[in-house]
PDB file of N, CA and C in Angstrom:
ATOM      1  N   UNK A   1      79.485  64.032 130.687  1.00  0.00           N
ATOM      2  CA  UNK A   1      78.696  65.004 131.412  1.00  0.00           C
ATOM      3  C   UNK A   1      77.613  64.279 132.205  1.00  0.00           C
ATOM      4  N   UNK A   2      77.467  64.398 133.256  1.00  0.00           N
ATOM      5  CA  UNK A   2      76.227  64.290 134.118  1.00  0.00           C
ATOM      6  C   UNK A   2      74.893  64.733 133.674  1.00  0.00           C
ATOM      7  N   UNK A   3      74.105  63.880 134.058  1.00  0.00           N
ATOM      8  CA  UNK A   3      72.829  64.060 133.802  1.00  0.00           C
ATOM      9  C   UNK A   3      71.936  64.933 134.991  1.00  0.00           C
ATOM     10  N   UNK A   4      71.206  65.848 134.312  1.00  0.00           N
ATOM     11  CA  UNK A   4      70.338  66.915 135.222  1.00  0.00           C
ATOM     12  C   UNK A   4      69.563  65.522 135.843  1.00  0.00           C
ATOM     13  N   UNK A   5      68.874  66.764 137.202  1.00  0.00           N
ATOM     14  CA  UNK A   5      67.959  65.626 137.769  1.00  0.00           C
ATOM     15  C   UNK A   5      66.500  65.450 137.188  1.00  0.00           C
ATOM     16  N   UNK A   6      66.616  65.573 136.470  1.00  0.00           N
ATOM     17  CA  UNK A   6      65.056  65.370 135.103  1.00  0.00           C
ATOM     18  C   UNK A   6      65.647  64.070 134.489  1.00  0.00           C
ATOM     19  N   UNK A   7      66.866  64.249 134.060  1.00  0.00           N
ATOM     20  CA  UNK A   7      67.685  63.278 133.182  1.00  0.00           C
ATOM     21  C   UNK A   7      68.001  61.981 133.504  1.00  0.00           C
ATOM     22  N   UNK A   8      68.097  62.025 135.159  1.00  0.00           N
ATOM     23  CA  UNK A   8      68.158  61.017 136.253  1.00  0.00           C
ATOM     24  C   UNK A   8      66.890  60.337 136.591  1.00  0.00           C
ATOM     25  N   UNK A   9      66.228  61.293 136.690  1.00  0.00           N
ATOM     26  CA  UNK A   9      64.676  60.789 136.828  1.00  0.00           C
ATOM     27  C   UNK A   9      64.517  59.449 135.748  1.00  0.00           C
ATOM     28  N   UNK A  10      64.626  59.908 134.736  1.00  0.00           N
ATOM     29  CA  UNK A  10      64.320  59.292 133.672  1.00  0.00           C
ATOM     30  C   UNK A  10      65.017  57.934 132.675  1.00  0.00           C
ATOM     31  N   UNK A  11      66.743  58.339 133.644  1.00  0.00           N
ATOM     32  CA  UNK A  11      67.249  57.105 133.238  1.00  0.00           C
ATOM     33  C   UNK A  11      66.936  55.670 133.925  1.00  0.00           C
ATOM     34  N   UNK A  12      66.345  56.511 135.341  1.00  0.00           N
ATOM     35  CA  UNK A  12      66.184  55.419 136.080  1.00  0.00           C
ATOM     36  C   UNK A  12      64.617  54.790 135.969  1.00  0.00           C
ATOM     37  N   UNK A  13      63.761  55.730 135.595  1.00  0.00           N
ATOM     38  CA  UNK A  13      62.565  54.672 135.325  1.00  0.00           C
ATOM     39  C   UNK A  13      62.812  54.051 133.682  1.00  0.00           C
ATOM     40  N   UNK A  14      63.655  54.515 132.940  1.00  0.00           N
ATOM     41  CA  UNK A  14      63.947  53.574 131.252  1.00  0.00           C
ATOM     42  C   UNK A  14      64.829  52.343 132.186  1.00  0.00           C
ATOM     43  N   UNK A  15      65.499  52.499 132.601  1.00  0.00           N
ATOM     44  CA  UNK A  15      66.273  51.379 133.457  1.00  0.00           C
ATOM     45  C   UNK A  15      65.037  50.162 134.008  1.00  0.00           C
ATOM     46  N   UNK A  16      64.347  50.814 134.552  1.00  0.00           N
ATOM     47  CA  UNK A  16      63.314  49.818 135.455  1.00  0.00           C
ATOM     48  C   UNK A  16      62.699  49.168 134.081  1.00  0.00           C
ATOM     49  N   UNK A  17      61.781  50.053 132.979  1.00  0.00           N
ATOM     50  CA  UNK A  17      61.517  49.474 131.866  1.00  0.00           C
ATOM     51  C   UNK A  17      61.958  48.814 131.102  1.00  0.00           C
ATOM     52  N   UNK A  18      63.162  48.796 131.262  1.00  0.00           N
ATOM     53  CA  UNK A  18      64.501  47.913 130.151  1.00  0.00           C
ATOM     54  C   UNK A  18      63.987  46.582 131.088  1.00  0.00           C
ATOM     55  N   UNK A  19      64.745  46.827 132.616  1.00  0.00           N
ATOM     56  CA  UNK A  19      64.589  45.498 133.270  1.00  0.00           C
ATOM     57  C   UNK A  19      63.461  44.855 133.232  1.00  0.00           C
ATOM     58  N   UNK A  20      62.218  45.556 133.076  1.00  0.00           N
ATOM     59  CA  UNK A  20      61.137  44.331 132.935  1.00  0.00           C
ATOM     60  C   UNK A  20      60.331  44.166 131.670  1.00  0.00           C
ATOM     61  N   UNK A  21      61.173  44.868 130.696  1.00  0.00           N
ATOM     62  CA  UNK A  21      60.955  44.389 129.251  1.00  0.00           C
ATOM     63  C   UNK A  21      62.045  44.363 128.759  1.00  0.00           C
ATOM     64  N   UNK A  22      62.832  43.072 128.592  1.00  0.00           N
ATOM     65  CA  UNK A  22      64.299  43.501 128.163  1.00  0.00           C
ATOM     66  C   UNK A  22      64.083  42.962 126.673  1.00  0.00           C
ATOM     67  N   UNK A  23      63.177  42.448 125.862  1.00  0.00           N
ATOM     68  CA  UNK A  23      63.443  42.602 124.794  1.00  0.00           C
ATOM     69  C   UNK A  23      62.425  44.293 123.588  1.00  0.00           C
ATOM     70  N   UNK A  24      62.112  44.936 124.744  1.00  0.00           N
ATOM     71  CA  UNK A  24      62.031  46.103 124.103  1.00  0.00           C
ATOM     72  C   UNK A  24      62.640  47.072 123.386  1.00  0.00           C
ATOM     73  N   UNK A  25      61.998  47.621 122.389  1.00  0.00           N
ATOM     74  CA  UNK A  25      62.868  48.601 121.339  1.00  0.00           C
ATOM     75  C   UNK A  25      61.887  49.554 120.663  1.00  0.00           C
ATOM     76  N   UNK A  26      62.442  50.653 120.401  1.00  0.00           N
ATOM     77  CA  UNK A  26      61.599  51.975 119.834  1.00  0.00           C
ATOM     78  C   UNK A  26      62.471  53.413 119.828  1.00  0.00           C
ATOM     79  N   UNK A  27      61.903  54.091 119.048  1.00  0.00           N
ATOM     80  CA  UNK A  27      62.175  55.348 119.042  1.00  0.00           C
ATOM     81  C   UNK A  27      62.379  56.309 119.979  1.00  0.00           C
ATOM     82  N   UNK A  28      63.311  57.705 119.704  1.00  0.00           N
ATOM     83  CA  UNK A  28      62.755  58.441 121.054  1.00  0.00           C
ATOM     84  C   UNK A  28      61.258  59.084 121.088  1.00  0.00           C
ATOM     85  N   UNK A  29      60.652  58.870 120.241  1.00  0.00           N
ATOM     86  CA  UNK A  29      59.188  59.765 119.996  1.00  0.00           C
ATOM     87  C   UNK A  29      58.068  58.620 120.704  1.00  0.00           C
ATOM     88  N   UNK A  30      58.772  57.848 120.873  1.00  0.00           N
ATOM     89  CA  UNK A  30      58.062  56.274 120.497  1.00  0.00           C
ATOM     90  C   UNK A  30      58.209  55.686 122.360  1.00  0.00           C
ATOM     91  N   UNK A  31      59.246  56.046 122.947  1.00  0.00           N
ATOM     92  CA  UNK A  31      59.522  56.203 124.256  1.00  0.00           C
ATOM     93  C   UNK A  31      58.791  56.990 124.808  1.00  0.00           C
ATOM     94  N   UNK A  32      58.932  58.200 124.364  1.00  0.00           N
ATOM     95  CA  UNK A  32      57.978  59.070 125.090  1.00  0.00           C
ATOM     96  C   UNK A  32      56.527  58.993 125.295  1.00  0.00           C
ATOM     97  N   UNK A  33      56.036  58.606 124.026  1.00  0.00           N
ATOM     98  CA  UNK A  33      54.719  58.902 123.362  1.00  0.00           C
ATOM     99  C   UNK A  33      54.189  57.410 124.642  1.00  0.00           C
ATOM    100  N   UNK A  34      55.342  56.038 124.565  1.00  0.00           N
ATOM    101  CA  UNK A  34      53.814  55.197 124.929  1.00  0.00           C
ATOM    102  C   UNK A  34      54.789  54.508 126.252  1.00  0.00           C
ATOM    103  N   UNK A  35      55.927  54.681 126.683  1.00  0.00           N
ATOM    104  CA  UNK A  35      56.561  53.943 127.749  1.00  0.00           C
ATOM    105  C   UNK A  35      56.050  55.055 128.776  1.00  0.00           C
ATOM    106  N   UNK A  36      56.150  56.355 128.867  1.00  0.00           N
ATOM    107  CA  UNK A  36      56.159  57.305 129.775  1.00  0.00           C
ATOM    108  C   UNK A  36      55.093  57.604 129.627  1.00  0.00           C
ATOM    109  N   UNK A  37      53.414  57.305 128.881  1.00  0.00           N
ATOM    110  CA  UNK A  37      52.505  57.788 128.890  1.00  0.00           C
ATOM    111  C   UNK A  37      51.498  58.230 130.540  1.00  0.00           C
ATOM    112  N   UNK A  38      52.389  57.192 131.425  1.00  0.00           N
ATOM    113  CA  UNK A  38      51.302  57.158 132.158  1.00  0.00           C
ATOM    114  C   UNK A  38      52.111  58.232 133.429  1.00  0.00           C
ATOM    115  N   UNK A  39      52.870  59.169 133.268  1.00  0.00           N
ATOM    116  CA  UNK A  39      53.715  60.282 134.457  1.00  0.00           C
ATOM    117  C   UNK A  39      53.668  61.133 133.192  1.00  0.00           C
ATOM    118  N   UNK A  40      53.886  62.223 133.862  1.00  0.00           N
ATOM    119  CA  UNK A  40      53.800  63.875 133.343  1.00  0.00           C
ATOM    120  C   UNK A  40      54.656  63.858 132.410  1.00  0.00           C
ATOM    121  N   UNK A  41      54.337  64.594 131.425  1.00  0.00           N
ATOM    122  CA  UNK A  41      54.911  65.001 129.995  1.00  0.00           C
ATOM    123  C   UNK A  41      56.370  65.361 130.425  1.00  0.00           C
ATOM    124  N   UNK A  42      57.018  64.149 129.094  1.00  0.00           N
ATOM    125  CA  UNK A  42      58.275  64.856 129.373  1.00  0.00           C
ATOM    126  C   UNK A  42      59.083  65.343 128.275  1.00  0.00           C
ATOM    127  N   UNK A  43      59.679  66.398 128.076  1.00  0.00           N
ATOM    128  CA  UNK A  43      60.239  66.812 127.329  1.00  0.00           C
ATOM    129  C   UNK A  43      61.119  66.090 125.938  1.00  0.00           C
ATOM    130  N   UNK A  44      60.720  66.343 124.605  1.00  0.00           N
ATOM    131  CA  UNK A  44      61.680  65.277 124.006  1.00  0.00           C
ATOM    132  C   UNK A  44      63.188  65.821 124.191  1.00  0.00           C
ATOM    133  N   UNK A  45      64.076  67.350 124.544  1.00  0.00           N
ATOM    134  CA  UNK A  45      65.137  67.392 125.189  1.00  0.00           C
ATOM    135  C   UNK A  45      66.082  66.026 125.986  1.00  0.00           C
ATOM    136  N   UNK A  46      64.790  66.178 127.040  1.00  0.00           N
ATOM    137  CA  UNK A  46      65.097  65.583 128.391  1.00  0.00           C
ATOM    138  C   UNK A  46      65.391  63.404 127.815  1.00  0.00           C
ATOM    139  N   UNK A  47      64.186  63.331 127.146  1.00  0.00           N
ATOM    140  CA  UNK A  47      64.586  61.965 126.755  1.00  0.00           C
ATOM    141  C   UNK A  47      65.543  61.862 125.500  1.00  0.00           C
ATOM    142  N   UNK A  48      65.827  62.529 124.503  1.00  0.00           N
ATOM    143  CA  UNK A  48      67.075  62.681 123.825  1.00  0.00           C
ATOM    144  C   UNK A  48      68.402  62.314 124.827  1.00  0.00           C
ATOM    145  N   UNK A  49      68.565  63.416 125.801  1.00  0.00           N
ATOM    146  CA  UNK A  49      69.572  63.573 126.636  1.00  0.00           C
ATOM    147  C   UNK A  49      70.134  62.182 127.589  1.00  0.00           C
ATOM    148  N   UNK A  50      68.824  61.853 128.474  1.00  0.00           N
ATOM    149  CA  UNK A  50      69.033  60.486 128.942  1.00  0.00           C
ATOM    150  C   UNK A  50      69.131  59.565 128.170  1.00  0.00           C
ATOM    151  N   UNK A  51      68.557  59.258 127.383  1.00  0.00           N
ATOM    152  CA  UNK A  51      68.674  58.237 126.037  1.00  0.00           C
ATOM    153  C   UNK A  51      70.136  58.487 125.074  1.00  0.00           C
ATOM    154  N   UNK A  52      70.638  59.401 125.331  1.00  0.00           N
ATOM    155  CA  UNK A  52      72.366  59.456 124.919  1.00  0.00           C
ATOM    156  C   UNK A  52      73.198  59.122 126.096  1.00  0.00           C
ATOM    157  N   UNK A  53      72.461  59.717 127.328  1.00  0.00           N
ATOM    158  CA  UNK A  53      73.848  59.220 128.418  1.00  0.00           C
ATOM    159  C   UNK A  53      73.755  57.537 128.488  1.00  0.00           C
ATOM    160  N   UNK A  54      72.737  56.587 128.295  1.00  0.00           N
ATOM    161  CA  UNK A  54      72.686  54.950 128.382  1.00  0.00           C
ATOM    162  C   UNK A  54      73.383  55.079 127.614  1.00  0.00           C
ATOM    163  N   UNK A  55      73.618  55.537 125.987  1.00  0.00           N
ATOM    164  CA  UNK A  55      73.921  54.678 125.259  1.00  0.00           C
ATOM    165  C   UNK A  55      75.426  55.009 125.497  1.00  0.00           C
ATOM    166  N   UNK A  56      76.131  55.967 125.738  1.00  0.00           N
ATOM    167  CA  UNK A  56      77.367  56.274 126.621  1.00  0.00           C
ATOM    168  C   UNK A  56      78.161  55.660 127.307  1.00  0.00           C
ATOM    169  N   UNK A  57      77.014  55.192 127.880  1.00  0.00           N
ATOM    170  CA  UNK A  57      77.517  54.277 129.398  1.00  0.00           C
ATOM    171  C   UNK A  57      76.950  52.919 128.921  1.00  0.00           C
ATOM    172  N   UNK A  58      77.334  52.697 127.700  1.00  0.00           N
ATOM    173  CA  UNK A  58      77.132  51.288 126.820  1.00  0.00           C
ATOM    174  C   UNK A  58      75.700  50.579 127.697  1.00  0.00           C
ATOM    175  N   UNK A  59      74.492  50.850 128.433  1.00  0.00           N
ATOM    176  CA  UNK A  59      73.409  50.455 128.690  1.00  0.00           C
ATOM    177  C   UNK A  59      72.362  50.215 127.611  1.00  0.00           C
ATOM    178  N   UNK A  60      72.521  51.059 126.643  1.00  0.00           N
ATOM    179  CA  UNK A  60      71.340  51.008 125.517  1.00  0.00           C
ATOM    180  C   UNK A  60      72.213  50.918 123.848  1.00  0.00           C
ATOM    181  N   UNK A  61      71.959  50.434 123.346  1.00  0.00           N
ATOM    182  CA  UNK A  61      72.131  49.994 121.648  1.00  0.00           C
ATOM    183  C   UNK A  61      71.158  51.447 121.175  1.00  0.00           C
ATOM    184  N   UNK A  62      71.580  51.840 120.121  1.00  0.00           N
ATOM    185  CA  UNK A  62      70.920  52.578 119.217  1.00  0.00           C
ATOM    186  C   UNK A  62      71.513  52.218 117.796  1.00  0.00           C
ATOM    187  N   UNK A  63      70.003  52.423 117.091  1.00  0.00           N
ATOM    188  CA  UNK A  63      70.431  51.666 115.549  1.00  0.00           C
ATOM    189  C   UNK A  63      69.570  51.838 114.867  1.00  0.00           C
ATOM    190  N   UNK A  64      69.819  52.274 113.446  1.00  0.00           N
ATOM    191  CA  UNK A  64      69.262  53.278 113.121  1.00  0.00           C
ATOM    192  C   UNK A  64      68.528  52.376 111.667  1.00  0.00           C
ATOM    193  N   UNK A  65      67.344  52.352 111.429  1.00  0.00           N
ATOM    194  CA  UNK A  65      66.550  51.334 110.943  1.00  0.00           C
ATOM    195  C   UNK A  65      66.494  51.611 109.607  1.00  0.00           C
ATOM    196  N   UNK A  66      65.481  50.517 108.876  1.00  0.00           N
ATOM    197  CA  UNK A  66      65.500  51.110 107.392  1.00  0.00           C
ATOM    198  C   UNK A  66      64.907  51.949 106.912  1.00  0.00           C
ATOM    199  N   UNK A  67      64.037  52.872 107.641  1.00  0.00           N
ATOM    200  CA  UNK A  67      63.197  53.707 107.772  1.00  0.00           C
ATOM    201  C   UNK A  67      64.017  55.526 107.697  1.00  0.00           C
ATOM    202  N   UNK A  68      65.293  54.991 108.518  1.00  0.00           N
ATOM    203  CA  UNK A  68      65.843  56.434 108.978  1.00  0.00           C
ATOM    204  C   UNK A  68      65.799  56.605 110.198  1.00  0.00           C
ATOM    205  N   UNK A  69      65.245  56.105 111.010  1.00  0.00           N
ATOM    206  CA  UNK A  69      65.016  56.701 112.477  1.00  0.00           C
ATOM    207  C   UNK A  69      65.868  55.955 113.174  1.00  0.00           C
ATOM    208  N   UNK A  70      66.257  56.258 114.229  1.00  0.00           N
ATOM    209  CA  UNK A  70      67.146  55.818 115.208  1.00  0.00           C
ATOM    210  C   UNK A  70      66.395  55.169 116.315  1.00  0.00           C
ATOM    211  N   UNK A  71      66.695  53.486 117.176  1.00  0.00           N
ATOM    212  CA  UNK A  71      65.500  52.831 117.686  1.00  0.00           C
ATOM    213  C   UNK A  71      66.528  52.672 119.028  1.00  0.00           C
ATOM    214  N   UNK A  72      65.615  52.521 120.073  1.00  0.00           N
ATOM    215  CA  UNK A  72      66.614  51.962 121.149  1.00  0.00           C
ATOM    216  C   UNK A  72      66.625  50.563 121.843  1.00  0.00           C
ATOM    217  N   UNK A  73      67.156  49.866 122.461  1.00  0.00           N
ATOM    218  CA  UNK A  73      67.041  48.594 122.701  1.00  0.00           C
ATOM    219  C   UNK A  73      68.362  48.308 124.160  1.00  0.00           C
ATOM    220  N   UNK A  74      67.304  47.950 124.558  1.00  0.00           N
ATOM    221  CA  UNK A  74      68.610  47.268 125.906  1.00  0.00           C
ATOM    222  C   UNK A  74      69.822  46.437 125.315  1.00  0.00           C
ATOM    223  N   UNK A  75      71.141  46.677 125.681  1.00  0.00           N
ATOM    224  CA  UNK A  75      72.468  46.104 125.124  1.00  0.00           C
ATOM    225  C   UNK A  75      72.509  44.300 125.536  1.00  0.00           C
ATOM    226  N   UNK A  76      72.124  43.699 124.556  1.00  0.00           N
ATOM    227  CA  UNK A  76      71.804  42.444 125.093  1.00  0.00           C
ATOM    228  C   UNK A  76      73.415  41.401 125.698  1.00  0.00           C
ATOM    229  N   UNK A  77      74.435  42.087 126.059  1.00  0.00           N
ATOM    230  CA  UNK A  77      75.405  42.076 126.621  1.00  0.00           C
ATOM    231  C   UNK A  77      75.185  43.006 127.895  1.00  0.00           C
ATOM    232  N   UNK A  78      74.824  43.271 128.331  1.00  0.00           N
ATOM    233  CA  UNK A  78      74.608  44.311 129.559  1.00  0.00           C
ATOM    234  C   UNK A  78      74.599  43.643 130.498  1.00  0.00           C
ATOM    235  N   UNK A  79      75.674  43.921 131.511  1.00  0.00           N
ATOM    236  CA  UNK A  79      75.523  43.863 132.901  1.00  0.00           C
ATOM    237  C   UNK A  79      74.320  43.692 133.703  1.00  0.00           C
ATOM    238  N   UNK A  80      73.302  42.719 133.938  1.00  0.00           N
ATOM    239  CA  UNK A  80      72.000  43.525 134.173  1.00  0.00           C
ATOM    240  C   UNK A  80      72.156  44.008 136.130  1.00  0.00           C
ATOM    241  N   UNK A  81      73.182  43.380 136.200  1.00  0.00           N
ATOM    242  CA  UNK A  81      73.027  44.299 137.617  1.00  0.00           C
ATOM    243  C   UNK A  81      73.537  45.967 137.804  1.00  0.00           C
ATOM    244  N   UNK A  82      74.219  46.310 136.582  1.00  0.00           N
ATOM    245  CA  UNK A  82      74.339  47.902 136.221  1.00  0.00           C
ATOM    246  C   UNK A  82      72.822  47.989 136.184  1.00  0.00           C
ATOM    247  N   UNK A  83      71.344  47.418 135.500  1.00  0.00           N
ATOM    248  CA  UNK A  83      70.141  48.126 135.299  1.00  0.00           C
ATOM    249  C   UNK A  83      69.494  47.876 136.339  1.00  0.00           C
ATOM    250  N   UNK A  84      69.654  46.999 137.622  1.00  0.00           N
ATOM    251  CA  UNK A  84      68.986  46.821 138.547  1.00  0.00           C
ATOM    252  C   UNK A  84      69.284  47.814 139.407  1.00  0.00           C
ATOM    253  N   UNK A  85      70.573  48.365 139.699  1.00  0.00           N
ATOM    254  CA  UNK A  85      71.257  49.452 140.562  1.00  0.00           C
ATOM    255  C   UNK A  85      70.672  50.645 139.530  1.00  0.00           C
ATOM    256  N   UNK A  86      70.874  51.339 138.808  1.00  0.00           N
ATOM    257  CA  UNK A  86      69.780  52.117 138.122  1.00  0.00           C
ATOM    258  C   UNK A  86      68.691  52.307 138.492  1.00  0.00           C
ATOM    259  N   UNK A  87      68.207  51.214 138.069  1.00  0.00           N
ATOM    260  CA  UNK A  87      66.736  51.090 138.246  1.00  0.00           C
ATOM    261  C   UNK A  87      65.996  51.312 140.046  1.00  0.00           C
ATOM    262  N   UNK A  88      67.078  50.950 140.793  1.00  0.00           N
ATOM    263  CA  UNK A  88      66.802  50.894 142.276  1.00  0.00           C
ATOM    264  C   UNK A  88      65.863  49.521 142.953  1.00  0.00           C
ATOM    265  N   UNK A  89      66.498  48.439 141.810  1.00  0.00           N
ATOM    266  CA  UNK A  89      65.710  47.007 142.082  1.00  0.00           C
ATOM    267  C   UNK A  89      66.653  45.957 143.325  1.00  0.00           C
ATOM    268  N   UNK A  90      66.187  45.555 144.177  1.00  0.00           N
ATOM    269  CA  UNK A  90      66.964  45.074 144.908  1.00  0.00           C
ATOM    270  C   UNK A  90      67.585  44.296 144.418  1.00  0.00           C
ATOM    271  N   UNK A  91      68.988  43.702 144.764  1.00  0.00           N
ATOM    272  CA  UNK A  91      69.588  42.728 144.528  1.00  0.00           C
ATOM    273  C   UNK A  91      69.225  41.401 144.587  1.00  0.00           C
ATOM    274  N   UNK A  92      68.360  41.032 145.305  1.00  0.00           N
ATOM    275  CA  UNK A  92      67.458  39.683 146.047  1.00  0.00           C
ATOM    276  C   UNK A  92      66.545  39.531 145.204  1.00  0.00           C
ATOM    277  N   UNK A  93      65.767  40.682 144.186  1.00  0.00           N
ATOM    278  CA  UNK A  93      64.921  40.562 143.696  1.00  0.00           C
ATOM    279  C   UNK A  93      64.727  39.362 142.589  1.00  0.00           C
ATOM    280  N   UNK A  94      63.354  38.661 142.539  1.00  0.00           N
ATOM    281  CA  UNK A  94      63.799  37.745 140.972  1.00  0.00           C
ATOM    282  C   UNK A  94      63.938  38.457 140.006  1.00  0.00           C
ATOM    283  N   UNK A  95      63.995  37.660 139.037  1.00  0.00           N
ATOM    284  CA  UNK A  95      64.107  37.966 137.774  1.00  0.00           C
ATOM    285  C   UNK A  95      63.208  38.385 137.056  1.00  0.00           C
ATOM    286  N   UNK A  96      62.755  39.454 135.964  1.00  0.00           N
ATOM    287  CA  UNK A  96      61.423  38.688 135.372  1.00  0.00           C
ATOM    288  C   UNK A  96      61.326  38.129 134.119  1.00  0.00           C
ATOM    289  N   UNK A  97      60.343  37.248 133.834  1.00  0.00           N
ATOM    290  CA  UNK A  97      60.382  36.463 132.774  1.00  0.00           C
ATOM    291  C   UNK A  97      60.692  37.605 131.187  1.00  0.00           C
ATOM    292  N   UNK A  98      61.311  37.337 130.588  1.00  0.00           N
ATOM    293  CA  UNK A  98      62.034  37.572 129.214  1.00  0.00           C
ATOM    294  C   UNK A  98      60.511  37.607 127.946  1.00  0.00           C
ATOM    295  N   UNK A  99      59.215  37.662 128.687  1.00  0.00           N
ATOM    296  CA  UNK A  99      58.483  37.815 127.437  1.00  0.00           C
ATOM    297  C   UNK A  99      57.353  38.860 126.946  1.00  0.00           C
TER     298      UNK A  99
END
């Protein structure tokens, strides 16, 4: 299924965030609460939803900790030019550093 355009919105700025934190990982409460803090409230629906279509479209790992909760993490096999086209990063663009 396709993603609404809320859903799109949102895969594509987690995309941009993956790409310039690619060893990031967290929750969906945990996404919301401190990656998206700084744009308008977004629904935990809406990031559930996008945060299932990555992991779909094999972009995101989910794994579910010793805690119980389910964490997300960029697929450290990933295409990263699938997250740059996502993300809407040019092709020319560098890289950024891994830390």
């Amino acid at each position: 299924m396709e993603p609404t355009s809320s859903e799109w919105r949102l895969v594509t700025k987690l995309s941009t965030y993956w790409y310039e934190h690619p060893l990031a990982c967290d929750t969906a409460e945990g996404i919301r609460r401190w990656w998206l803090a700084d744009g308008p409230d977004v629904p935990n629906d809406v990031v559930a939803a996008a945060l299932a279509w990555m992991v779909t479209w094999n972009l995101v790992a989910a794994s579910t900790a010793a805690d119980g909760r389910i964490r997300f993490r960029r697929r450290v096999d990933l295409d990263i030019a699938k997250l740059r086209r996502l993300a809407g990063i040019h092709p020319d663009a560098s890289e950024p550093d891994e830390s």
